[in-house]
Protein backbone atom coordinates (compact mmCIF):
# COMPACT_ATOMS: atom_id res chain seq x y z
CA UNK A 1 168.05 -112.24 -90.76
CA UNK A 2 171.37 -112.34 -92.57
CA UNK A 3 174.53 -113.61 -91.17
CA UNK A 4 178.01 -112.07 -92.87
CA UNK A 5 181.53 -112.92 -92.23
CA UNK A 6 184.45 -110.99 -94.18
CA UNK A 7 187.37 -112.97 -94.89
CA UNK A 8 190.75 -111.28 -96.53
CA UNK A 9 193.42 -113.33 -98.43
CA UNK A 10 196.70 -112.54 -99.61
CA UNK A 11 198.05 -114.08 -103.11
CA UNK A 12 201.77 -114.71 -103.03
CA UNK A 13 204.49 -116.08 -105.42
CA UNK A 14 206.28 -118.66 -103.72
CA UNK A 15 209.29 -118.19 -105.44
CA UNK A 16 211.06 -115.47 -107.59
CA UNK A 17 210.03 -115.60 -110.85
CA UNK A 18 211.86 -117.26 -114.17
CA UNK A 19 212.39 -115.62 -117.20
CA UNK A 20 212.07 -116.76 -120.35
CA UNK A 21 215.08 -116.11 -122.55
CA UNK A 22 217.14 -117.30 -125.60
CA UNK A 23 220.29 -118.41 -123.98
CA UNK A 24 223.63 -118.71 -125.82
CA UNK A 25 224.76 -122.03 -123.83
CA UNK A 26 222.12 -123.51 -124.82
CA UNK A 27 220.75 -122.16 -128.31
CA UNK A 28 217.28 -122.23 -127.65
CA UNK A 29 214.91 -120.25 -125.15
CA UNK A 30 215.11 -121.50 -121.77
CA UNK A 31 214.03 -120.74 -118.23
CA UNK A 32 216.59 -118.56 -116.25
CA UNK A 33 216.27 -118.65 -112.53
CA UNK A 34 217.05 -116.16 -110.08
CA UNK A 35 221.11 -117.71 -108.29
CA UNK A 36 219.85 -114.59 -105.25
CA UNK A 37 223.25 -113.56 -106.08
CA UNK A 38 224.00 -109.78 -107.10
CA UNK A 39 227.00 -107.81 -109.05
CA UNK A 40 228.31 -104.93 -107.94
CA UNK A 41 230.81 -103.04 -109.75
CA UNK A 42 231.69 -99.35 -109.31
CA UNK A 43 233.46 -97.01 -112.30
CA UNK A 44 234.61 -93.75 -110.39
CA UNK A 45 232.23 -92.70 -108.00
CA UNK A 46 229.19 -94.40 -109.91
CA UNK A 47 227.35 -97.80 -109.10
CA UNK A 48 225.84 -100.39 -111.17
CA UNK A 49 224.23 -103.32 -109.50
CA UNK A 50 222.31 -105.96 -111.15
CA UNK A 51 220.54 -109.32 -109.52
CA UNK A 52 222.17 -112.28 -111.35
CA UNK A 53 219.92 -114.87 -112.88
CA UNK A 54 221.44 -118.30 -114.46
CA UNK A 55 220.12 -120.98 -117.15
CA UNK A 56 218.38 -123.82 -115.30
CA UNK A 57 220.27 -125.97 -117.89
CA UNK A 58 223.42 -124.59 -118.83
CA UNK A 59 224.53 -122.23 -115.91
CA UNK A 60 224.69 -119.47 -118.27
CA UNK A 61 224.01 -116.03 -116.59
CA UNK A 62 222.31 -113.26 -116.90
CA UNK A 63 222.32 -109.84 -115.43
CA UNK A 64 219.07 -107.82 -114.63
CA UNK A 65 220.01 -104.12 -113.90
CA UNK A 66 218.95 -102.87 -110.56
CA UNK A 67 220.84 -99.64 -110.50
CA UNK A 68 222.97 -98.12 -113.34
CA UNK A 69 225.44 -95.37 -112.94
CA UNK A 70 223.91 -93.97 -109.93
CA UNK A 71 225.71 -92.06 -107.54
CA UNK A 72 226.25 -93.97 -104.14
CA UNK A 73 224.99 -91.43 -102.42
CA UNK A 74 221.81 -92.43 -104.61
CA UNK A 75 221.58 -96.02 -102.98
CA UNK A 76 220.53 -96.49 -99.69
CA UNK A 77 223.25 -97.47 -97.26
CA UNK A 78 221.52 -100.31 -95.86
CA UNK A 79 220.25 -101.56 -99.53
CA UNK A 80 223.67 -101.35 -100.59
CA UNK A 81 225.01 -103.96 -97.64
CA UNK A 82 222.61 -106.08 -98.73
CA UNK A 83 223.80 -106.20 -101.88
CA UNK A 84 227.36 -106.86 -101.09
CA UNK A 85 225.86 -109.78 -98.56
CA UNK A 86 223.77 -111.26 -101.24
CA UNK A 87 220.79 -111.17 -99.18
CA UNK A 88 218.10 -113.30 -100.02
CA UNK A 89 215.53 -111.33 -99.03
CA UNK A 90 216.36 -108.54 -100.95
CA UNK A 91 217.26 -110.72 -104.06
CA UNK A 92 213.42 -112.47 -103.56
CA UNK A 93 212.06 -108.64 -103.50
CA UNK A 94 213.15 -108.06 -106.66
CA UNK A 95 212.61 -111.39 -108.18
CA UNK A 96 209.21 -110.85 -108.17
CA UNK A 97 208.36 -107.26 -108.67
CA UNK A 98 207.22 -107.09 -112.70
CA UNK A 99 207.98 -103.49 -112.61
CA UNK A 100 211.98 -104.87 -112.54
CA UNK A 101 211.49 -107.32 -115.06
CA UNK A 102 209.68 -104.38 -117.51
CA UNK A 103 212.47 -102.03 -116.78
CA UNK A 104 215.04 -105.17 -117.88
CA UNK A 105 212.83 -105.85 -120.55
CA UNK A 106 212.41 -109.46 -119.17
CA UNK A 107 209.82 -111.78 -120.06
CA UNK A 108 208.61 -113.40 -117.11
CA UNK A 109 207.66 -116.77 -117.38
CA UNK A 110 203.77 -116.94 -116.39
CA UNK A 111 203.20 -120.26 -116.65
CA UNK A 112 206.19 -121.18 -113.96
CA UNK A 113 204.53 -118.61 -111.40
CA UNK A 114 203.54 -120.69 -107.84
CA UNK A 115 201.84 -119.07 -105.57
CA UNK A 116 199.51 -119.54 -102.53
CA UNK A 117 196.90 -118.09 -100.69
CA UNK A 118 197.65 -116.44 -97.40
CA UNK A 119 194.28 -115.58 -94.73
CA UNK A 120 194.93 -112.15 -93.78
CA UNK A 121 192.21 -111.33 -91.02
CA UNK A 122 188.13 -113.22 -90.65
CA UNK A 123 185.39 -111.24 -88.69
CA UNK A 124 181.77 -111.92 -88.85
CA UNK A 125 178.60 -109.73 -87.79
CA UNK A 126 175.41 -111.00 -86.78
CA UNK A 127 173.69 -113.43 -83.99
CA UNK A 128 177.17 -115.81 -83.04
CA UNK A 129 174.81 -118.36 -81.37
CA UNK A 130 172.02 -118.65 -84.38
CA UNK A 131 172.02 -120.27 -87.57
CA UNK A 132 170.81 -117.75 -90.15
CA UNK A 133 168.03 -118.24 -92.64
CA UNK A 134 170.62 -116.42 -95.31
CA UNK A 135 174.49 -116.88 -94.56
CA UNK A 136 176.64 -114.54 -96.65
CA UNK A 137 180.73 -114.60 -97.10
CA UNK A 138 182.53 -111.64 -98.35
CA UNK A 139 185.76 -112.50 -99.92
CA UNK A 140 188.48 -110.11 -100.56
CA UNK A 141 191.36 -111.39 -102.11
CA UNK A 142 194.19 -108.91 -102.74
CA UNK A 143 196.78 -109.55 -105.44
CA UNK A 144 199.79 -106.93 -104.49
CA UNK A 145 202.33 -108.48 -107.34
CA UNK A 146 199.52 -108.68 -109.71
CA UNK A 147 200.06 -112.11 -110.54
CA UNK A 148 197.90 -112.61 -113.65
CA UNK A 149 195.58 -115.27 -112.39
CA UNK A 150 191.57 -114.99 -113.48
CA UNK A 151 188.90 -114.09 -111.09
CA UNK A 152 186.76 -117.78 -111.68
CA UNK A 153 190.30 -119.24 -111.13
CA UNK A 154 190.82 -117.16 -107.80
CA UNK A 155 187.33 -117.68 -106.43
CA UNK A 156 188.04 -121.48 -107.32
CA UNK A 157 191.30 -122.31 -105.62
CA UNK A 158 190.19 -120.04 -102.40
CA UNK A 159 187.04 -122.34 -102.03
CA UNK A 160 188.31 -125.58 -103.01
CA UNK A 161 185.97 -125.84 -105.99
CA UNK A 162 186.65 -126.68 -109.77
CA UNK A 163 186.27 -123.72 -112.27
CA UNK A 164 183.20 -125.08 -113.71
CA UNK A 165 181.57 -125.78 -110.44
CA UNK A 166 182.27 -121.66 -109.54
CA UNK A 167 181.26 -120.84 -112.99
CA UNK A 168 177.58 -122.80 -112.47
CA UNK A 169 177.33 -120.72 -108.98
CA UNK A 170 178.06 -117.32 -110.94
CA UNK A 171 175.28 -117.82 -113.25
CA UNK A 172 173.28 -118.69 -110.32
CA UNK A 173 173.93 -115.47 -109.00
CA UNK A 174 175.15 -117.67 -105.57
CA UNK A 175 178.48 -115.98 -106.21
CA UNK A 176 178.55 -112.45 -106.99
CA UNK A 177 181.44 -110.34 -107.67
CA UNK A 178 181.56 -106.99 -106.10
CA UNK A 179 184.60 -105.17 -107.48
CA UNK A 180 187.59 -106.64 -109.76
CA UNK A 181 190.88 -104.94 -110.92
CA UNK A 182 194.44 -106.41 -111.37
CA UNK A 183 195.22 -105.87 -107.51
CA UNK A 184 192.16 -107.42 -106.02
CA UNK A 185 188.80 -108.82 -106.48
CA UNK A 186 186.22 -109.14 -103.98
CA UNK A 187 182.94 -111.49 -104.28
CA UNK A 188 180.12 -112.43 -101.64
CA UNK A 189 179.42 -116.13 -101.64
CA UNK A 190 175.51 -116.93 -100.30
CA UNK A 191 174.61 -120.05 -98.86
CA UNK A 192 170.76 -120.67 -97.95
CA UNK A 193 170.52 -124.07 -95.52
């Protein structure tokens, strides 16, 4: 008799990212962090916008495009108030999409990434009353930013083991890894009593 319960995490950043940049203040390269502040300027009847990031040491800034020379009309009305408000939220969004940083041609500072570990959802089939003879976990952990974090060191930190300790229960074949791609990865964990 086999006992399985499903459980779905979440990996995300806890803060906008930092980029790694020479900075002129400064003359060497240095972390700039994201103020959640953006620039909007308009020339005619066309928009540029960019999210402003500073030097953590100097204050020096620097301006990741978000929109240039688009039409107004372009932008949506309600993304466009929140750039005037400097909303947070919005600024967060795009401090941590890599897709923003690539266009900027940004290099995002992966060893400075925290993140956590959210639990979506946990359900469970099988007799609720009996211990099983086999107990099996199903672990799906999705990764929408695509923080680059590897699988051992996933499995690890979701359950509370050391790398080497999940690396002994792969060989084992008391972890198993089902499917693994940037976005997600999902493994079964077995436990016999």
């Amino acid at each position: 008799m086999s006992y399985i319960k499903k459980i779905e995490y979440e990996v995300v950043p806890q803060e906008s990212f930092s980029v790694i940049r020479n900075c002129p203040g400064c003359g060497v390269k240095t972390n700039y962090r994201n103020t959640k502040r953006f620039r909007v300027n308009a020339n005619g009847n066309r928009l540029d916008v960019w999210l402003i990031y500073q030097c953590e040491k100097c204050k020096h800034t620097l301006n990741l495009t978000v929109y240039e020379r688009q039409k107004a009309a372009i932008i949506p009305k309600d993304e466009y108030q929140h750039f005037l408000s400097n909303d947070e939220e919005t600024a967060e969004k795009y401090g941590m999409n890599f897709d923003f940083f690539r266009k900027n041609k940004a290099d995002v500072d992966m060893d400075d990434i925290t993140y956590r570990y959210i639990k979506l959802q946990e359900s469970s089939s099988g007799p609720a009353d009996k211990i099983a003879c086999h107990e099996q976990t199903l672990i799906h952990i999705q990764n929408p930013y695509g923080l680059k974090i590897r699988p051992e060191k996933q499995i690890a930190e979701v359950l509370e083991l050391s790398r080497s300790q999940v690396v002994k229960l792969l060989d084992r074949n008391a972890i198993t890894i089902e499917s693994i791609s940037s976005k997600n990865i999902s493994f079964c964990v077995k436990a016999t009593p």
